[in-house]
C-alpha atoms as a PDB file:
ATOM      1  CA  UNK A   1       0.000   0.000   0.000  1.00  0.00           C
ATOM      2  CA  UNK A   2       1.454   3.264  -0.919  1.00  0.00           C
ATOM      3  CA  UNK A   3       1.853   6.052   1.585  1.00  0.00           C
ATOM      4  CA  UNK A   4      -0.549   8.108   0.637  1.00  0.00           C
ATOM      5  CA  UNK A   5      -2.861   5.795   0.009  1.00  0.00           C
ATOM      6  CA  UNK A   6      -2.278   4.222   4.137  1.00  0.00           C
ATOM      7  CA  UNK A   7      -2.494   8.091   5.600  1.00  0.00           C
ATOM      8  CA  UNK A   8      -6.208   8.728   3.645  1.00  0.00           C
ATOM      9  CA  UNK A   9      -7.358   5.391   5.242  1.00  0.00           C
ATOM     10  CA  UNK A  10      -6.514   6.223   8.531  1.00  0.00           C
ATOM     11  CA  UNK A  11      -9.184   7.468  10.739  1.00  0.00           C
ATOM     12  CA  UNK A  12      -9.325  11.128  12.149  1.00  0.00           C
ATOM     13  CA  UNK A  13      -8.496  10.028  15.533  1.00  0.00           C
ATOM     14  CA  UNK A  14      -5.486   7.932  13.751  1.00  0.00           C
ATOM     15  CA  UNK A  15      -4.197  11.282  11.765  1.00  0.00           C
ATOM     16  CA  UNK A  16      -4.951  13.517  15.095  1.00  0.00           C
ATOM     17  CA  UNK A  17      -2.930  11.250  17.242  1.00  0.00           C
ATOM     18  CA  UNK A  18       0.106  10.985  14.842  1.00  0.00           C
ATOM     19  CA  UNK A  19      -0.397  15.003  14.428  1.00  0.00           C
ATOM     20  CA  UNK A  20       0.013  15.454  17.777  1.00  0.00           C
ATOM     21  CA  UNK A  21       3.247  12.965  18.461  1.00  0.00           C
ATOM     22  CA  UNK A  22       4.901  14.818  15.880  1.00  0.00           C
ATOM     23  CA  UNK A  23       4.691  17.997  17.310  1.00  0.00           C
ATOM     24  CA  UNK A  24       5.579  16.728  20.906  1.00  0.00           C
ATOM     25  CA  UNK A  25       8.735  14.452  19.216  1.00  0.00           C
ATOM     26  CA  UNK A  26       9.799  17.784  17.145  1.00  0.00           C
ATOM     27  CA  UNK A  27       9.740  19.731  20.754  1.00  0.00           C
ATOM     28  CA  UNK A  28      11.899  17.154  22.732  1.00  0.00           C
ATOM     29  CA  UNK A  29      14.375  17.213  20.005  1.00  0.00           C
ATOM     30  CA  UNK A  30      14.409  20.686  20.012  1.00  0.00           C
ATOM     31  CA  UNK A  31      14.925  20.729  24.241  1.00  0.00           C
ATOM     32  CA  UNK A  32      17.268  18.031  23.065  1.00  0.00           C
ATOM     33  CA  UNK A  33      19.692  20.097  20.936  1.00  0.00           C
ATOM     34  CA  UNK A  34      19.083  23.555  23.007  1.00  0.00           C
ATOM     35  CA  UNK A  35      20.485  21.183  26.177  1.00  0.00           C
ATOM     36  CA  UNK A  36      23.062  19.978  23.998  1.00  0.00           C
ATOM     37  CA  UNK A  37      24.047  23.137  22.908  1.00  0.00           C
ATOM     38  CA  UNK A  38      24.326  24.783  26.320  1.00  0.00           C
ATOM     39  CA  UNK A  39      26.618  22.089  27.620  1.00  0.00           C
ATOM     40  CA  UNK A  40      28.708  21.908  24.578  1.00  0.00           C
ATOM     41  CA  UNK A  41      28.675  26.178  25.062  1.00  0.00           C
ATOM     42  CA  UNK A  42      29.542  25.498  28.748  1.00  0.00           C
ATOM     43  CA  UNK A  43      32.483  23.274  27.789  1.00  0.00           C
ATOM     44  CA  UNK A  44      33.583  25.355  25.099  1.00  0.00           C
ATOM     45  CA  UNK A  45      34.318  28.593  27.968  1.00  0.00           C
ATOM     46  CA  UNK A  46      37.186  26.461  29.046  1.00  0.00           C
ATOM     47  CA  UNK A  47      38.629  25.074  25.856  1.00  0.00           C
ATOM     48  CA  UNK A  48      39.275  28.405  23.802  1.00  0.00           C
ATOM     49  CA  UNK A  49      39.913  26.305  20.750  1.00  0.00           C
ATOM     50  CA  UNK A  50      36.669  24.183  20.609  1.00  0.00           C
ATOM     51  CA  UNK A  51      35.202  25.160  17.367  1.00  0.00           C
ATOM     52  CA  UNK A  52      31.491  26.763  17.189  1.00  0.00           C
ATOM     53  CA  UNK A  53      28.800  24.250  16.505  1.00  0.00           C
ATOM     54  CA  UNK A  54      25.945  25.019  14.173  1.00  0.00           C
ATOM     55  CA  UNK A  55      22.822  22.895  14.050  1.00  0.00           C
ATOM     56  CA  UNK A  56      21.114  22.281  10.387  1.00  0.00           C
ATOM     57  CA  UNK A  57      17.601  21.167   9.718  1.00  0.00           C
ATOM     58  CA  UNK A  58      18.997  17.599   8.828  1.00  0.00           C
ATOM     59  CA  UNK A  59      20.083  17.129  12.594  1.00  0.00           C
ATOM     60  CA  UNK A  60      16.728  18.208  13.410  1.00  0.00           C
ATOM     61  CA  UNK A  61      15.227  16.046  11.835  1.00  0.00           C
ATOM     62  CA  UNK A  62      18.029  13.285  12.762  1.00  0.00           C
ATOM     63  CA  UNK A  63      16.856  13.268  16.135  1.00  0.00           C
ATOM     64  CA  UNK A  64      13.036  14.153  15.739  1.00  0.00           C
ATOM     65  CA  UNK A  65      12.322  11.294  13.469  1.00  0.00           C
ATOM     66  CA  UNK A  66      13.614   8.281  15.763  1.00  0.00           C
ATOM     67  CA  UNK A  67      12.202  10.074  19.418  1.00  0.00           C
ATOM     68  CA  UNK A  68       8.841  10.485  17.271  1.00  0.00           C
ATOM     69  CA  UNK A  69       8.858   6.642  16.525  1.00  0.00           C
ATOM     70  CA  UNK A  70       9.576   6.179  19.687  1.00  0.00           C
ATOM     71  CA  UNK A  71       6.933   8.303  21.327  1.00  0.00           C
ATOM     72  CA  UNK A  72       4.295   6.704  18.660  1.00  0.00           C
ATOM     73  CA  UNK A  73       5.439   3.086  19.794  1.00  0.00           C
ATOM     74  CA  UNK A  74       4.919   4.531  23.599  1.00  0.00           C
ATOM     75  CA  UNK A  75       1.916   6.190  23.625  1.00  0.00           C
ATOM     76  CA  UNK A  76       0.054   5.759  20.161  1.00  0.00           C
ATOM     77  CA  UNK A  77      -2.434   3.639  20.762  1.00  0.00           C
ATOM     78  CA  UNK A  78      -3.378   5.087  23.887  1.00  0.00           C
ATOM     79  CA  UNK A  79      -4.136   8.468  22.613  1.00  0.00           C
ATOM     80  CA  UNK A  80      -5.533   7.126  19.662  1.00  0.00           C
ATOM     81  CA  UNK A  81      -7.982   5.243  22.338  1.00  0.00           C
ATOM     82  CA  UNK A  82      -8.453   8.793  24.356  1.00  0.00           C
ATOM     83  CA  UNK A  83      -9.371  10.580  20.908  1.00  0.00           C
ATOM     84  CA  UNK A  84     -11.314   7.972  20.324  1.00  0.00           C
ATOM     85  CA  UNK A  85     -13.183   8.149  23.593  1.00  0.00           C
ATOM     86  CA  UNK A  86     -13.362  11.866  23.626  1.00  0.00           C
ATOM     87  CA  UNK A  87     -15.389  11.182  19.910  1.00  0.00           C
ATOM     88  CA  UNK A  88     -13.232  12.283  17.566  1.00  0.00           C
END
């Protein structure tokens, strides 16, 4: 089954649930890399060579995409089963 195909036969719960774990697994990776970031920043005061790190949109992603499958094998079906409940 192609991907679009699987994401029109989902139900609205289904696409609200998935909606909403992406948003919460883009946040933690961006807490993630701001964390990261300050302790690298930290770390770099005391080595006055350390070069400056950047972050691009591909390490964004890098670490969004695995925490959101991780999140959606978590807590999927259980907000799927609250929307669900609630009567979406």
């Amino acid at each position: 089954m192609r991907f679009s195909r699987w994401l029109n036969s989902l139900s609205a719960a289904d696409q609200i649930s998935i909606l909403i774990l992406c948003i919460l697994s883009c946040l933690l990776s961006f807490l993630m890399i701001k964390i990261g970031l300050k302790q690298y920043n930290e770390y770099r005061k005391s080595q006055p060579f350390a070069p400056e790190i950047q972050v691009s949109p591909f390490g964004f992603f890098a670490v969004a995409i695995p925490i959101m499958v991780i999140v959606y094998l978590l807590f999927g079906e259980i907000l799927t089963q609250i929307l669900v409940d609630l009567g979406i």
